[in-house]
Protein backbone atom coordinates (compact mmCIF):
# COMPACT_ATOMS: atom_id res chain seq x y z
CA UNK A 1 -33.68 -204.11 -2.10
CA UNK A 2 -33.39 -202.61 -5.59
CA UNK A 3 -30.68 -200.77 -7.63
CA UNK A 4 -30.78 -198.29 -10.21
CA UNK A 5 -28.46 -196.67 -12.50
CA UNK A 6 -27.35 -192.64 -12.13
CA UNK A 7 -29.67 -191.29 -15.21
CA UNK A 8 -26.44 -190.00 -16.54
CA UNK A 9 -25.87 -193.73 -17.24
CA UNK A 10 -29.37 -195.18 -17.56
CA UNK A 11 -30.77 -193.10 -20.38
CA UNK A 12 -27.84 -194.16 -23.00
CA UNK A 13 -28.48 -197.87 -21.64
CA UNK A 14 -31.89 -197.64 -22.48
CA UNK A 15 -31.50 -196.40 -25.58
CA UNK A 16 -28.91 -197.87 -27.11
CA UNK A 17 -31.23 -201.39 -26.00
CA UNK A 18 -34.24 -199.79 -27.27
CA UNK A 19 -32.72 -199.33 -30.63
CA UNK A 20 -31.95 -202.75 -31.20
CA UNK A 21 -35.51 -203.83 -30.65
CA UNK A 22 -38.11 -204.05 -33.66
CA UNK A 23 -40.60 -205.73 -31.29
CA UNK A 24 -41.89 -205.88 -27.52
CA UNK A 25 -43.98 -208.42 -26.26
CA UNK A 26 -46.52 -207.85 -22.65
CA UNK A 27 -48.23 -209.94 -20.83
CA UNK A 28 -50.71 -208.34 -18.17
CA UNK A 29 -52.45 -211.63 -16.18
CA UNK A 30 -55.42 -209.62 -14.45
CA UNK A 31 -57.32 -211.44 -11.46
CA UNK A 32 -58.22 -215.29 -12.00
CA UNK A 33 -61.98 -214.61 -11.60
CA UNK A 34 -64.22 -212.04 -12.56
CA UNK A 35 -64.51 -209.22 -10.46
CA UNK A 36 -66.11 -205.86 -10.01
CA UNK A 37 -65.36 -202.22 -10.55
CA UNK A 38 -67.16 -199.84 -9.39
CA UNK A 39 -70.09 -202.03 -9.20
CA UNK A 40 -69.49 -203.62 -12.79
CA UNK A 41 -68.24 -207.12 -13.56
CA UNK A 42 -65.24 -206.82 -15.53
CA UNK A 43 -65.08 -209.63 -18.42
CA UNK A 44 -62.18 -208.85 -20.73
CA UNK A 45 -59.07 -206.67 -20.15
CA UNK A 46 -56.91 -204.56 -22.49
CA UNK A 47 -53.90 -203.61 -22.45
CA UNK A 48 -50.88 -201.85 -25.03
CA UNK A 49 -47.43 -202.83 -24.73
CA UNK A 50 -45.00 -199.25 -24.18
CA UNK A 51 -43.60 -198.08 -27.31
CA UNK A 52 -40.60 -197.09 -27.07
CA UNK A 53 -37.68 -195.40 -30.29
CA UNK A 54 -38.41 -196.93 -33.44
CA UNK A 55 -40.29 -200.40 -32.09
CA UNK A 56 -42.40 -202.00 -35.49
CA UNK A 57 -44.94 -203.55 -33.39
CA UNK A 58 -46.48 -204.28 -29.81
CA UNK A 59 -48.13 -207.18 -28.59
CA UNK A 60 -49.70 -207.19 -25.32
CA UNK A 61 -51.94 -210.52 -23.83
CA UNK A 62 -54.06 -209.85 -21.22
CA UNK A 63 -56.01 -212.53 -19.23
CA UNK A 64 -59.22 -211.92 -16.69
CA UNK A 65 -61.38 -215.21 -15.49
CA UNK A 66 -59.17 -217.64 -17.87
CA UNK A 67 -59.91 -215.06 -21.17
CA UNK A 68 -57.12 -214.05 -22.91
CA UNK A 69 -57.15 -211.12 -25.29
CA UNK A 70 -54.33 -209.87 -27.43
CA UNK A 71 -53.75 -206.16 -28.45
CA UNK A 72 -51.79 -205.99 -31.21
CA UNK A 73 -50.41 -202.55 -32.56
CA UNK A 74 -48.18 -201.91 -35.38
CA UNK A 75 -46.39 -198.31 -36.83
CA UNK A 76 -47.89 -198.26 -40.13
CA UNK A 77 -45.11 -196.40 -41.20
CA UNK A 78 -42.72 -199.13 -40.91
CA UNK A 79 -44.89 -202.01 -41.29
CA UNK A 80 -46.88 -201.95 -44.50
CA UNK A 81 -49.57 -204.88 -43.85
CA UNK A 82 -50.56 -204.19 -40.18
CA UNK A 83 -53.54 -207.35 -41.44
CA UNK A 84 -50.54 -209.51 -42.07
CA UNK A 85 -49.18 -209.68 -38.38
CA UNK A 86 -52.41 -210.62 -37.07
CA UNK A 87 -52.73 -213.23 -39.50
CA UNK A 88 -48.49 -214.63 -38.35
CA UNK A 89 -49.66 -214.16 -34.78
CA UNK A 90 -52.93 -216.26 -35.18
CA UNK A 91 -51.04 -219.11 -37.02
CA UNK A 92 -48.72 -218.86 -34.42
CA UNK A 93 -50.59 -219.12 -31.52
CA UNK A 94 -52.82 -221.68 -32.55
CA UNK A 95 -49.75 -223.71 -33.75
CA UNK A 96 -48.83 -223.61 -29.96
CA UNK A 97 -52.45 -224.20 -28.88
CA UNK A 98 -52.68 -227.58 -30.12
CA UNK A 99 -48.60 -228.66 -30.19
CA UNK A 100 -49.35 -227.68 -25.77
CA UNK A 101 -52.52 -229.37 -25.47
CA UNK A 102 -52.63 -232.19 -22.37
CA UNK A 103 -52.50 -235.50 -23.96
């Protein structure tokens, strides 16, 4: 069962929400192994996060066959070194790559 909002209220909601965000973060898992479409394996998946108002950046991950792949997109015009989150999202994540490893 699912509930929803009149629009009347919803849209406000959303964006009164959407303008406190600077960021959204996605994760897409695809299938666990590699599969075909139309007759071609599929190896690697991509995928944006929505943008929504006035969001800085998106960050989506997106895994197919235990490969993960991150999409990262920023609004140049209100972040100036689009090079620099890439570079805090890669220290980041491999921070939490070897503080998670099995020991």
């Amino acid at each position: 069962m699912t509930c929803s909002l009149p629009l009347l209220i919803q849209k406000p909601l959303n964006d009164f929400f959407i303008s406190k965000a600077t960021a959204v973060v996605s994760n897409a898992p695809g299938p666990r192994i590699r599969t075909k479409i139309c007759g071609q394996e599929m190896i690697q998946g991509i995928g944006f996060p929505p943008f929504l108002g006035d969001l800085g950046v998106g960050i989506c991950t997106n895994s197919v066959a235990n490969n993960v792949t991150v999409c990262i997109s920023a609004d140049k015009a209100l972040v100036e070194d689009t090079k620099e989150v890439i570079l805090i999202y890669e220290r980041h994540f491999e921070k939490f790559i070897n503080d998670y490893k099995p020991k």
